[in-house]
PDB file of N, CA and C in Angstrom:
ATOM      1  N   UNK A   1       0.840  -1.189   0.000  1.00  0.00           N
ATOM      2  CA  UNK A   1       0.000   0.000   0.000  1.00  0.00           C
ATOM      3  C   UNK A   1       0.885   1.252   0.000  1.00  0.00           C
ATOM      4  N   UNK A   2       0.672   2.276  -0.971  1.00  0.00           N
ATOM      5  CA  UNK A   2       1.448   3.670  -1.095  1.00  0.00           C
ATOM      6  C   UNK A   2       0.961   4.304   0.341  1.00  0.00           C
ATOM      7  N   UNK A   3       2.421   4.605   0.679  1.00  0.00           N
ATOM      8  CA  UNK A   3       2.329   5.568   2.131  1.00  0.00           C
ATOM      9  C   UNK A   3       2.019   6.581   1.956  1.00  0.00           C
ATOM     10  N   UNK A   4       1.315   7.738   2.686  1.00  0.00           N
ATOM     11  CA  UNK A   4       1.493   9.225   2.107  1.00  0.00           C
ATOM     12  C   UNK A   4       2.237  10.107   3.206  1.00  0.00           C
ATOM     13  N   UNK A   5       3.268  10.477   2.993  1.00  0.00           N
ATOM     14  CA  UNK A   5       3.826  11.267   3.675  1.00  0.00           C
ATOM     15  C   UNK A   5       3.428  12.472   4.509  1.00  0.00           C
ATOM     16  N   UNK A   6       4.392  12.598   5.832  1.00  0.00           N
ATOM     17  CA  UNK A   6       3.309  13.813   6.216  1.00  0.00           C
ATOM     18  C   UNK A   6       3.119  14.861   5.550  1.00  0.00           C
ATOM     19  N   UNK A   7       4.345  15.412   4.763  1.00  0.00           N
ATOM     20  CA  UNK A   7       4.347  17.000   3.987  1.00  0.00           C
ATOM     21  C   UNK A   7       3.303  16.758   2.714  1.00  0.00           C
ATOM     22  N   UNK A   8       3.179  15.346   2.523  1.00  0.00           N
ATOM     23  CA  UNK A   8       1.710  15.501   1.196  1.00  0.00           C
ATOM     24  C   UNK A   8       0.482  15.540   2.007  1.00  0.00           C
ATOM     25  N   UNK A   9       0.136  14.830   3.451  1.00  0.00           N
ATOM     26  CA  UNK A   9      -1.012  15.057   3.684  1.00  0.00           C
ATOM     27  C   UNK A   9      -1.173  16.211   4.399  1.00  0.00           C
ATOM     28  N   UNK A  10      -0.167  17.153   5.304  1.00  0.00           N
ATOM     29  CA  UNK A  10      -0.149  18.873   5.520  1.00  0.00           C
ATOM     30  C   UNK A  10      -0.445  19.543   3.977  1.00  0.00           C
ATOM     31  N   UNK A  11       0.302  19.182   3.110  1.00  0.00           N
ATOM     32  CA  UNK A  11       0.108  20.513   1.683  1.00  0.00           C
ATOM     33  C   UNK A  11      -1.523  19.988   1.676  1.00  0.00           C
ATOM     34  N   UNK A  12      -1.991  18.818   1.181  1.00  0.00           N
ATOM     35  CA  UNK A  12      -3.182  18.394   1.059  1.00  0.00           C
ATOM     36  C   UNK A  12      -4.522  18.969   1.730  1.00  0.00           C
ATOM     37  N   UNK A  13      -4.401  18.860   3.175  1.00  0.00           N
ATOM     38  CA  UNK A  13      -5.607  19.725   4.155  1.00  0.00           C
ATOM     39  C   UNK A  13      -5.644  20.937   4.215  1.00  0.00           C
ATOM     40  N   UNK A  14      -4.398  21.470   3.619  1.00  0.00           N
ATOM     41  CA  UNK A  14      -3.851  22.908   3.653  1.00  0.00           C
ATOM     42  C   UNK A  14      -4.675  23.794   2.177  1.00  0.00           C
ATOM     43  N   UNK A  15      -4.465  22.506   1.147  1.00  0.00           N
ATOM     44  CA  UNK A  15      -5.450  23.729   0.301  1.00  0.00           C
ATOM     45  C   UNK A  15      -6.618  23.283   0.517  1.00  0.00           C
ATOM     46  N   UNK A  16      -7.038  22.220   1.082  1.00  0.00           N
ATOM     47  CA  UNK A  16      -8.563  21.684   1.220  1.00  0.00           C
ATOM     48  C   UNK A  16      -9.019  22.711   1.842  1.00  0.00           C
ATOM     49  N   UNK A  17      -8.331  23.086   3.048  1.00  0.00           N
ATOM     50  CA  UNK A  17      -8.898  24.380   4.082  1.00  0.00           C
ATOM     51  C   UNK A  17      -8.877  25.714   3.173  1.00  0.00           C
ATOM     52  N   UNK A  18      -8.058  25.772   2.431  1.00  0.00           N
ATOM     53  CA  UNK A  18      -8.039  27.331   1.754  1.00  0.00           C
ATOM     54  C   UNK A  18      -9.273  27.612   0.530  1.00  0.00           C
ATOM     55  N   UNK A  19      -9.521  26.491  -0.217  1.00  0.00           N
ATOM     56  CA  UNK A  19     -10.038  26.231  -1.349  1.00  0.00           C
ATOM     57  C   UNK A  19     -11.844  26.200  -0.805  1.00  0.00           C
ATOM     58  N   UNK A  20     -11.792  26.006   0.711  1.00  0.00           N
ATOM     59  CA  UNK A  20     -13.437  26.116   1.421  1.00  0.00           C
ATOM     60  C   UNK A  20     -13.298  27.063   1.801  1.00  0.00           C
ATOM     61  N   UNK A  21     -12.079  28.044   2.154  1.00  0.00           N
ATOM     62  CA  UNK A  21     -12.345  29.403   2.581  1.00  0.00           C
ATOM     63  C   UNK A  21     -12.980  30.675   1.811  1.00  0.00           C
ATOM     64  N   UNK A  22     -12.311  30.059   0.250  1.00  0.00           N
ATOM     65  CA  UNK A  22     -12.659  30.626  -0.762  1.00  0.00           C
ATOM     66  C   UNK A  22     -13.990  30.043  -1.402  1.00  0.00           C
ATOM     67  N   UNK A  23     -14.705  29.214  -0.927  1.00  0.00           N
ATOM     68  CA  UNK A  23     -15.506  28.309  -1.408  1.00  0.00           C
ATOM     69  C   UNK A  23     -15.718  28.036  -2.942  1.00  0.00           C
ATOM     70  N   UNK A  24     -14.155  26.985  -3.389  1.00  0.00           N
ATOM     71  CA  UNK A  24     -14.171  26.751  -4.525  1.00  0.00           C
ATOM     72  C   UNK A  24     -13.517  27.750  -5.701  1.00  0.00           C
ATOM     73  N   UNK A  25     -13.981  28.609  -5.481  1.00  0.00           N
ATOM     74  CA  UNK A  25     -14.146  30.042  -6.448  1.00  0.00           C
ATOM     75  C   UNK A  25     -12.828  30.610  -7.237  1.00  0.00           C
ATOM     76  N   UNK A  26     -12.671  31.016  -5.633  1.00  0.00           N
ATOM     77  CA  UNK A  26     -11.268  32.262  -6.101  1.00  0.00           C
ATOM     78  C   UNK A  26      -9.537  31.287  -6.661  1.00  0.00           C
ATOM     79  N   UNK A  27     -10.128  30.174  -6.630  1.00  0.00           N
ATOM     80  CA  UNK A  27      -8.532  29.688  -6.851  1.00  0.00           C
ATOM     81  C   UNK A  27      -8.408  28.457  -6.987  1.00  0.00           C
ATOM     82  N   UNK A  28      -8.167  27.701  -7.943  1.00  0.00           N
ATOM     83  CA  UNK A  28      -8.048  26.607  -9.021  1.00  0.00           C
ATOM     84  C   UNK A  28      -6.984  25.457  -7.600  1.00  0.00           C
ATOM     85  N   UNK A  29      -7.388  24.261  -7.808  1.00  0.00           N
ATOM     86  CA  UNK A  29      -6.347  23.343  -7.410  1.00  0.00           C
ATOM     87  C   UNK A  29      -5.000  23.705  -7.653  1.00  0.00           C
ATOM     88  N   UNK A  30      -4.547  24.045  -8.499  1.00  0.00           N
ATOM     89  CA  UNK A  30      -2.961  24.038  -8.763  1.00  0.00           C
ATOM     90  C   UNK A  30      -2.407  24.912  -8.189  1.00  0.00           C
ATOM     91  N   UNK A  31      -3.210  26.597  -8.082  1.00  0.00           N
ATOM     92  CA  UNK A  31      -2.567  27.553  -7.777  1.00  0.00           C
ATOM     93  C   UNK A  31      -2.890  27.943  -6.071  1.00  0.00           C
ATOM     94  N   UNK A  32      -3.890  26.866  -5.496  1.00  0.00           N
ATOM     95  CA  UNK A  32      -4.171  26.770  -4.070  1.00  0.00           C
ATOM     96  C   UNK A  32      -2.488  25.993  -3.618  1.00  0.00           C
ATOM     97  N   UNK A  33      -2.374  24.960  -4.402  1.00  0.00           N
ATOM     98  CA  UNK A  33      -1.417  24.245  -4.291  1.00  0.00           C
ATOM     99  C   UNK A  33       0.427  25.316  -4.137  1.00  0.00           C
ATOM    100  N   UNK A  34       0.739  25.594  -5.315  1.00  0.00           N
ATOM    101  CA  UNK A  34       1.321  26.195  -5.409  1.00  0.00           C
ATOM    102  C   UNK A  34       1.858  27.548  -3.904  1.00  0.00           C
ATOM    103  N   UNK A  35       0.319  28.084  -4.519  1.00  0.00           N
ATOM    104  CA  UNK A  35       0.774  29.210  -2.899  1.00  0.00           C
ATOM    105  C   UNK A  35       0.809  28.806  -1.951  1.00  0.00           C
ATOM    106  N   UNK A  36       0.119  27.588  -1.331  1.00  0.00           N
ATOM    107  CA  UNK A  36       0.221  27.063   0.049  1.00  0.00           C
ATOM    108  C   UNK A  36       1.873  26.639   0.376  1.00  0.00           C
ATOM    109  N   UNK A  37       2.367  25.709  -0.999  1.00  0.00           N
ATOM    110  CA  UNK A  37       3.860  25.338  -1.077  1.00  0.00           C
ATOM    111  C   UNK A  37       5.039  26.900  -0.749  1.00  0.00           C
ATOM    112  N   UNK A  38       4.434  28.032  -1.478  1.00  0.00           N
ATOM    113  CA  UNK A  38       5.303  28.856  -1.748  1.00  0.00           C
ATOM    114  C   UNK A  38       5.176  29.730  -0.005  1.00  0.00           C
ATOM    115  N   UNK A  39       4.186  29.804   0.616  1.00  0.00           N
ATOM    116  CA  UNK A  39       4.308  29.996   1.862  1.00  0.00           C
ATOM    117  C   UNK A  39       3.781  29.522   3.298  1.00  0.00           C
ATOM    118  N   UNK A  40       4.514  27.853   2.860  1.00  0.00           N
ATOM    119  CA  UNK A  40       4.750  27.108   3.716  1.00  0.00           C
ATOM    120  C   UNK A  40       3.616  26.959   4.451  1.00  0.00           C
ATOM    121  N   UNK A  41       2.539  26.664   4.115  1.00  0.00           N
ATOM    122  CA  UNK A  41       1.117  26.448   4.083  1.00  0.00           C
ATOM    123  C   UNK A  41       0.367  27.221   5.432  1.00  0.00           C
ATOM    124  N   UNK A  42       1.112  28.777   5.293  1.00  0.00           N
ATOM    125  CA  UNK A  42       0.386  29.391   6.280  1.00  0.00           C
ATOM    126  C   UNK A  42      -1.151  30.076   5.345  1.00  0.00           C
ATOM    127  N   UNK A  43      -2.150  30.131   5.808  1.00  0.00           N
ATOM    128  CA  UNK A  43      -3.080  30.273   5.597  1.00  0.00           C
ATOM    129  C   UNK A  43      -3.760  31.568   5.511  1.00  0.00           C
ATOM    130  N   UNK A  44      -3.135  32.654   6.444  1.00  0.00           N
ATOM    131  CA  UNK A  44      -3.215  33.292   6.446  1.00  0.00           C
ATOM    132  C   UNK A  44      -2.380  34.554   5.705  1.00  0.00           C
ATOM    133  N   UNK A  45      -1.126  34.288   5.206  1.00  0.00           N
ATOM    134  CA  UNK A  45      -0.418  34.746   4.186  1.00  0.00           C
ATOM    135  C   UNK A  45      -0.849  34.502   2.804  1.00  0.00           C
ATOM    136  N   UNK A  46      -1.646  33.094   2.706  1.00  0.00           N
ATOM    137  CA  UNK A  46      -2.053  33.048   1.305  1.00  0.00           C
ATOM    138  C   UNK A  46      -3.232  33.640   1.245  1.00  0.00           C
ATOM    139  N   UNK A  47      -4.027  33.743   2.292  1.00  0.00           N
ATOM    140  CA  UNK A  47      -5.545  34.911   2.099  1.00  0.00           C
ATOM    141  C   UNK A  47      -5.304  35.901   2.006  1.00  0.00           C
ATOM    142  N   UNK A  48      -4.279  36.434   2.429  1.00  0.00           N
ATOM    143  CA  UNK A  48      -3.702  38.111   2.118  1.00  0.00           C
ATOM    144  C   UNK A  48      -3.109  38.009   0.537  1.00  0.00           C
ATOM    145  N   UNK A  49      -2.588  37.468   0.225  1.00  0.00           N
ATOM    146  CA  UNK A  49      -1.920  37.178  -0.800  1.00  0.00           C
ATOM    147  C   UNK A  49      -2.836  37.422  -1.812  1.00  0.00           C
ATOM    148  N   UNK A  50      -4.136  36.452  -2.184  1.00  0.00           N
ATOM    149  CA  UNK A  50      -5.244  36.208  -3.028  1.00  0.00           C
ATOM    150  C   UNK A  50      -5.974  37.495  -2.785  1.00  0.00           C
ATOM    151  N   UNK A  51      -6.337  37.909  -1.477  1.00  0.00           N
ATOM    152  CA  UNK A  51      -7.046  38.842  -1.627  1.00  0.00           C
ATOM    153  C   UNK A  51      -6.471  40.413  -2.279  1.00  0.00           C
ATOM    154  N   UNK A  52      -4.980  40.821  -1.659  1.00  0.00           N
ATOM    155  CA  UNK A  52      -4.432  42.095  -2.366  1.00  0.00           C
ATOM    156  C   UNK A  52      -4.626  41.141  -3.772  1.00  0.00           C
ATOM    157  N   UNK A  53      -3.663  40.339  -4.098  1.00  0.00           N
ATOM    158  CA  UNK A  53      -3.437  40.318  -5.659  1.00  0.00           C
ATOM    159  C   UNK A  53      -4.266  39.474  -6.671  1.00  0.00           C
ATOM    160  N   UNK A  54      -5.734  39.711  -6.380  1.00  0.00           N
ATOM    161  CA  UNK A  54      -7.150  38.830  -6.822  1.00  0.00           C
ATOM    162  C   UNK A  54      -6.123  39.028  -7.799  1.00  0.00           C
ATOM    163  N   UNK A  55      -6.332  40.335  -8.472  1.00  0.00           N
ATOM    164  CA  UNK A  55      -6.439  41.029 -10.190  1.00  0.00           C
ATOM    165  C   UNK A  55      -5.439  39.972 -11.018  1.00  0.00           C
ATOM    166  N   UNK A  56      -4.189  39.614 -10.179  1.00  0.00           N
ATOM    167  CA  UNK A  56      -2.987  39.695 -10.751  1.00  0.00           C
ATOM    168  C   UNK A  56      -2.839  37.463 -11.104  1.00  0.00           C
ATOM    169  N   UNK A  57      -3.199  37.538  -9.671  1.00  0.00           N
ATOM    170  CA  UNK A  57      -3.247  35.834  -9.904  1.00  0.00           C
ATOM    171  C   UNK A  57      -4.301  35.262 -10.634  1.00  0.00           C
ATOM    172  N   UNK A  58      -4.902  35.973 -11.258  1.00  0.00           N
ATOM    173  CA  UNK A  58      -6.189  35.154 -12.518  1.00  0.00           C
ATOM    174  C   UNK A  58      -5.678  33.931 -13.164  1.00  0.00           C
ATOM    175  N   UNK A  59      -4.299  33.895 -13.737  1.00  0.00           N
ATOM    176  CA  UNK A  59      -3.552  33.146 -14.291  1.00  0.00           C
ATOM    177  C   UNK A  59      -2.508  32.484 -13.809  1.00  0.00           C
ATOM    178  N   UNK A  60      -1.797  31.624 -14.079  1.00  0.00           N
ATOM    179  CA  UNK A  60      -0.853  31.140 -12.772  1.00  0.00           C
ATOM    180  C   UNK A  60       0.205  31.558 -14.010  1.00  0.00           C
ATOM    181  N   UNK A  61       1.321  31.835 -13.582  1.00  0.00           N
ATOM    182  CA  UNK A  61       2.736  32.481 -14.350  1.00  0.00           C
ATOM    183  C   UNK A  61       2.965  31.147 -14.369  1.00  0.00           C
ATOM    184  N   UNK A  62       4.254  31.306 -15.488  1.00  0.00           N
ATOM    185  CA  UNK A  62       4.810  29.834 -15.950  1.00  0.00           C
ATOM    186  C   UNK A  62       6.106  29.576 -15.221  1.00  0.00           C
ATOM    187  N   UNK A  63       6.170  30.295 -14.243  1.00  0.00           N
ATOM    188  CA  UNK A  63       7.261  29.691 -12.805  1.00  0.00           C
ATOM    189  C   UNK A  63       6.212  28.811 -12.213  1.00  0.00           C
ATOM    190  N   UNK A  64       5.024  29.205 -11.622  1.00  0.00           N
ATOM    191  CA  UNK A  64       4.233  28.501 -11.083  1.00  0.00           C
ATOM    192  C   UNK A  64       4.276  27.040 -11.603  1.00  0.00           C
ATOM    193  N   UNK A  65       3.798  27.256 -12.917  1.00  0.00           N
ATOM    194  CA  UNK A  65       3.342  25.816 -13.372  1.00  0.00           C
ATOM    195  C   UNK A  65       4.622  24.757 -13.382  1.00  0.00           C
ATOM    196  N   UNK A  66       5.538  25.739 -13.798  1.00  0.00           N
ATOM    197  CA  UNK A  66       7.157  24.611 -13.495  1.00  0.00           C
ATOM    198  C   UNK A  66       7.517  24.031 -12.039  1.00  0.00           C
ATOM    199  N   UNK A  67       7.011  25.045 -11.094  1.00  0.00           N
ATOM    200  CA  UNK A  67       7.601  24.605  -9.967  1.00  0.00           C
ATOM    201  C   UNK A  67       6.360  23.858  -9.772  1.00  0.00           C
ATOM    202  N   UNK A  68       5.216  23.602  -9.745  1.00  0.00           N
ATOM    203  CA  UNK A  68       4.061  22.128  -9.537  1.00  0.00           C
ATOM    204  C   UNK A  68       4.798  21.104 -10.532  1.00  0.00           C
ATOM    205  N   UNK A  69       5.194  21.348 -11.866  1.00  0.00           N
ATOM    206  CA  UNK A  69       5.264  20.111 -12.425  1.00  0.00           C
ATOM    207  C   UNK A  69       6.826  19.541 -12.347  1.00  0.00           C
ATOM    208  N   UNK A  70       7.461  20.043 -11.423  1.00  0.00           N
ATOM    209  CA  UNK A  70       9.017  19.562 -11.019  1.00  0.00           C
ATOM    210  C   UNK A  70       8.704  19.319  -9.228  1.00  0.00           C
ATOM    211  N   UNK A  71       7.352  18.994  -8.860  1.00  0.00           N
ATOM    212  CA  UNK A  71       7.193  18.793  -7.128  1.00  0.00           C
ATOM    213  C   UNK A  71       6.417  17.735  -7.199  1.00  0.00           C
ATOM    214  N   UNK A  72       6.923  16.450  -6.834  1.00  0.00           N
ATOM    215  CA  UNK A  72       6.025  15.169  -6.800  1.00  0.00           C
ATOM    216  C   UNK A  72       5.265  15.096  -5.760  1.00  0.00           C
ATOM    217  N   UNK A  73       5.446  15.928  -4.814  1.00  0.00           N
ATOM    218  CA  UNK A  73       4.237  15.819  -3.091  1.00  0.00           C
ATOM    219  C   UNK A  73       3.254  16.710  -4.153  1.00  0.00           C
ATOM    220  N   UNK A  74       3.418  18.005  -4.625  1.00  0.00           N
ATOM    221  CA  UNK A  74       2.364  18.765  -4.853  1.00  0.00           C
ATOM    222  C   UNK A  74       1.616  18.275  -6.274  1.00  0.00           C
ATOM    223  N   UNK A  75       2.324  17.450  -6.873  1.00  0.00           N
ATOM    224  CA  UNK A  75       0.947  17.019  -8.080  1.00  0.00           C
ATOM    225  C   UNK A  75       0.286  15.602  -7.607  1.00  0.00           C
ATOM    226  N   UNK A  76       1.220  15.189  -6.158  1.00  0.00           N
ATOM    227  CA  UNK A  76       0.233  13.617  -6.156  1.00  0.00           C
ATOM    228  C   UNK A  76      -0.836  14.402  -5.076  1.00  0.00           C
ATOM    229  N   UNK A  77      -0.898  15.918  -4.583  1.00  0.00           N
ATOM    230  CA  UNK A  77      -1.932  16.440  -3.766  1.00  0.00           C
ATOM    231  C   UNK A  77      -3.173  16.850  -4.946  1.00  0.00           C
ATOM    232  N   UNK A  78      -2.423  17.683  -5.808  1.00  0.00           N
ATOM    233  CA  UNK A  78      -3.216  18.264  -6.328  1.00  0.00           C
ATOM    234  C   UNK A  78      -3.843  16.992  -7.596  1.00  0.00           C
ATOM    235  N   UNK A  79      -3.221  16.202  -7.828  1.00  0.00           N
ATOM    236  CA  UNK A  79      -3.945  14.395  -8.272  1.00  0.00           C
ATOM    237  C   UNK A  79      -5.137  14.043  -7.464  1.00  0.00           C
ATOM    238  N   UNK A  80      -4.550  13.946  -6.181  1.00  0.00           N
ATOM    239  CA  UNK A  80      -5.921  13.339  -5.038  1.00  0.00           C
ATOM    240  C   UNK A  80      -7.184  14.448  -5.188  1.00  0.00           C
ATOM    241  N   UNK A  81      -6.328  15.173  -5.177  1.00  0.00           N
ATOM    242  CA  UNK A  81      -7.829  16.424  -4.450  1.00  0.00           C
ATOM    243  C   UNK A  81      -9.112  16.654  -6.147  1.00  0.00           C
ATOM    244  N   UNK A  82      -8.285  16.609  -7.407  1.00  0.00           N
ATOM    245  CA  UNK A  82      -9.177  16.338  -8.353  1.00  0.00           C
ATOM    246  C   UNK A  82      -9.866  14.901  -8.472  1.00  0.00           C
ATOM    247  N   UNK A  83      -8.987  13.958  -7.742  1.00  0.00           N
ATOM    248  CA  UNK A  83      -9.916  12.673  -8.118  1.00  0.00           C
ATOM    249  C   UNK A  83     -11.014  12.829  -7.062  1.00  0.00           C
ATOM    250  N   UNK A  84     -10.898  13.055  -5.830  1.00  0.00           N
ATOM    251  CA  UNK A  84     -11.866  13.660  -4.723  1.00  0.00           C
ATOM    252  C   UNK A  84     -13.065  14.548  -5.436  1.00  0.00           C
ATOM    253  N   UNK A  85     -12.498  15.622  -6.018  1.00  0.00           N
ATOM    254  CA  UNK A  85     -14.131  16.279  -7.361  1.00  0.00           C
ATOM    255  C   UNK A  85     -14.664  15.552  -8.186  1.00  0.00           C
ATOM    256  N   UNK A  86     -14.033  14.812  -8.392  1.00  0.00           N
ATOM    257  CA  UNK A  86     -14.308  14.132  -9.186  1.00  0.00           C
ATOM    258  C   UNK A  86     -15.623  13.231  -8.827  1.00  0.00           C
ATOM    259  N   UNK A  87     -15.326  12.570  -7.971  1.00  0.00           N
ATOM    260  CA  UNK A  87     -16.152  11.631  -7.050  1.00  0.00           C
ATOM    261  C   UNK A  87     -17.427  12.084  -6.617  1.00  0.00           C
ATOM    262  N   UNK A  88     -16.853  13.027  -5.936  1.00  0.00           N
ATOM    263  CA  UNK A  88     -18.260  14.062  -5.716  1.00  0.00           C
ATOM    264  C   UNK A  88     -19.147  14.333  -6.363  1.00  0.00           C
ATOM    265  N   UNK A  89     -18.575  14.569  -7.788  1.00  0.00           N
ATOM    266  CA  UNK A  89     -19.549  15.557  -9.337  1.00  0.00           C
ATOM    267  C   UNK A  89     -20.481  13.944 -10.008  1.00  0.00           C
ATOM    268  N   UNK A  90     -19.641  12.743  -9.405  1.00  0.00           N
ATOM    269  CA  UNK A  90     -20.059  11.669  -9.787  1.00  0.00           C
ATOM    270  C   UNK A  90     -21.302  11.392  -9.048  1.00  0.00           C
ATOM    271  N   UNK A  91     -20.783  10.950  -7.807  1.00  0.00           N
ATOM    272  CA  UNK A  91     -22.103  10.816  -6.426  1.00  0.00           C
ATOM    273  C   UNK A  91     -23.162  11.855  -7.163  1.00  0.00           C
ATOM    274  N   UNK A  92     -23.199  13.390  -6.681  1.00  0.00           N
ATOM    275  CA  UNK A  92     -24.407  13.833  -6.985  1.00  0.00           C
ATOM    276  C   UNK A  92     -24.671  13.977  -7.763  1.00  0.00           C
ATOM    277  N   UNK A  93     -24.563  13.387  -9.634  1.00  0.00           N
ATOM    278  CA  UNK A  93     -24.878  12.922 -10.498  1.00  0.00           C
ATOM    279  C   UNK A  93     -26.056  11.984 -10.674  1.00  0.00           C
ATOM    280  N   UNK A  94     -25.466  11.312  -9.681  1.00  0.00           N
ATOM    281  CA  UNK A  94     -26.001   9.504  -9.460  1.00  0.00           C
ATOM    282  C   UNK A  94     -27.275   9.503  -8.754  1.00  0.00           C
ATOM    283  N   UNK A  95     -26.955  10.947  -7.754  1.00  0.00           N
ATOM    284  CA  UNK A  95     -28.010  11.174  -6.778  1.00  0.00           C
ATOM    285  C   UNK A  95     -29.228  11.876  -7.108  1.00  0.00           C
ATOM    286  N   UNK A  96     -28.839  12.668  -8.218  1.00  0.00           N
ATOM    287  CA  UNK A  96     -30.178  13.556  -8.351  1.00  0.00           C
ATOM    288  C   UNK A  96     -30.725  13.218  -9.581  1.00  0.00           C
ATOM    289  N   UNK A  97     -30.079  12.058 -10.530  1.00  0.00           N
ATOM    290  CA  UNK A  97     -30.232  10.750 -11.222  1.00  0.00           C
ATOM    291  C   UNK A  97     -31.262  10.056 -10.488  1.00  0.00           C
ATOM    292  N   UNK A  98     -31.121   9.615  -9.218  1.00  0.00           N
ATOM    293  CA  UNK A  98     -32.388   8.682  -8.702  1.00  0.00           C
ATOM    294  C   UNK A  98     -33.345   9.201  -8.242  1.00  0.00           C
ATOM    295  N   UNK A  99     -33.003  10.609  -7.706  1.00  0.00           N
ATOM    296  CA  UNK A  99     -34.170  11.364  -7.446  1.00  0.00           C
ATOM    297  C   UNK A  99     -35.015  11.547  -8.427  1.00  0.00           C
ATOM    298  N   UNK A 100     -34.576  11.815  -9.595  1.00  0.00           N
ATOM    299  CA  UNK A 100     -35.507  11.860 -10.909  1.00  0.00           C
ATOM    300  C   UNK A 100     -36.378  10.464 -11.380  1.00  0.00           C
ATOM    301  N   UNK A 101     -35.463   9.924 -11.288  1.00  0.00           N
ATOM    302  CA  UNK A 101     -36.734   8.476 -11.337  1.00  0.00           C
ATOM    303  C   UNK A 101     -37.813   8.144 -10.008  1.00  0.00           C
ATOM    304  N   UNK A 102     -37.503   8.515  -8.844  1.00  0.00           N
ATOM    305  CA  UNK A 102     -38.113   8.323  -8.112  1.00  0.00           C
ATOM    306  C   UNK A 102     -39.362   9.774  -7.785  1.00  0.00           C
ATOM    307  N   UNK A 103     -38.906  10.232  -8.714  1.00  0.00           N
ATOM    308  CA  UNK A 103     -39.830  11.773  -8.897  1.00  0.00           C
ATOM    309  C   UNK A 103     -40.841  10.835 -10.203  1.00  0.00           C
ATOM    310  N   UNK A 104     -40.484  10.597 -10.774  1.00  0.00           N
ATOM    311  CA  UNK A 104     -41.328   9.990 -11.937  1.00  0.00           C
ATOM    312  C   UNK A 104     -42.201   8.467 -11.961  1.00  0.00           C
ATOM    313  N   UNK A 105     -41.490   7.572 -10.842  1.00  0.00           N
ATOM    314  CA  UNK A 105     -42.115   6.969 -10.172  1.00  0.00           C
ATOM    315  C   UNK A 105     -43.474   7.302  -9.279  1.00  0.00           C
ATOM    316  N   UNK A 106     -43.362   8.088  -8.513  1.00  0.00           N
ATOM    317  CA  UNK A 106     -44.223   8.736  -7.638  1.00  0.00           C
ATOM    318  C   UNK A 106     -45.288   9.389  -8.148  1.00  0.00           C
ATOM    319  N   UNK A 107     -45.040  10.216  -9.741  1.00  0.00           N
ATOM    320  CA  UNK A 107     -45.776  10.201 -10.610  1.00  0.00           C
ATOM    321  C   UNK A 107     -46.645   9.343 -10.561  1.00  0.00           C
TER     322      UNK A 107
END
């Protein structure tokens, strides 16, 4: 069984917590990822961060994307945490899938 290290499951809860602070919205898996890595997953430096520089971080610069795709903790986080949406977008798929038949049933 693959172990997960502690610094993948800290980066991991670290944007989970940031990414519900923002609820979803303000900031993509990679670049939750990224800034949490770039300051050491304080939380409160990256909400200051996002919030002065909404305008500026729309896009992630192509340092960003090099330094995620040269960090094996931060793409097997930011791996988990999309297969995790993933799952989710599936479940309540499935769910409001049976609700509809059981809406038409009841019919």
């Amino acid at each position: 069984m693959h172990r997960v290290n502690r610094e993948e499951v800290e980066l991991e809860k670290s944007v989970r917590r940031l990414m519900e602070k923002f609820h979803l919205r303000a900031v993509t898996v990679e670049l939750a990822t990224v800034l949490m890595r770039r300051f050491a997953n304080n939380h409160d430096l990256v909400t200051r961060y996002i919030i002065l520089f909404k305008d500026q971080i729309q896009a992630m610069e192509q340092e960003d994307v090099d330094a995620l795709n040269n960090d094996p903790v931060a793409q097997n986080v930011v791996r988990r945490i999309r297969n995790g949406q993933q799952q989710q977008n599936d479940a309540r798929r499935m769910q409001n899938g049976n609700q509809g038949q059981r809406n038409n049933i009841e019919e």
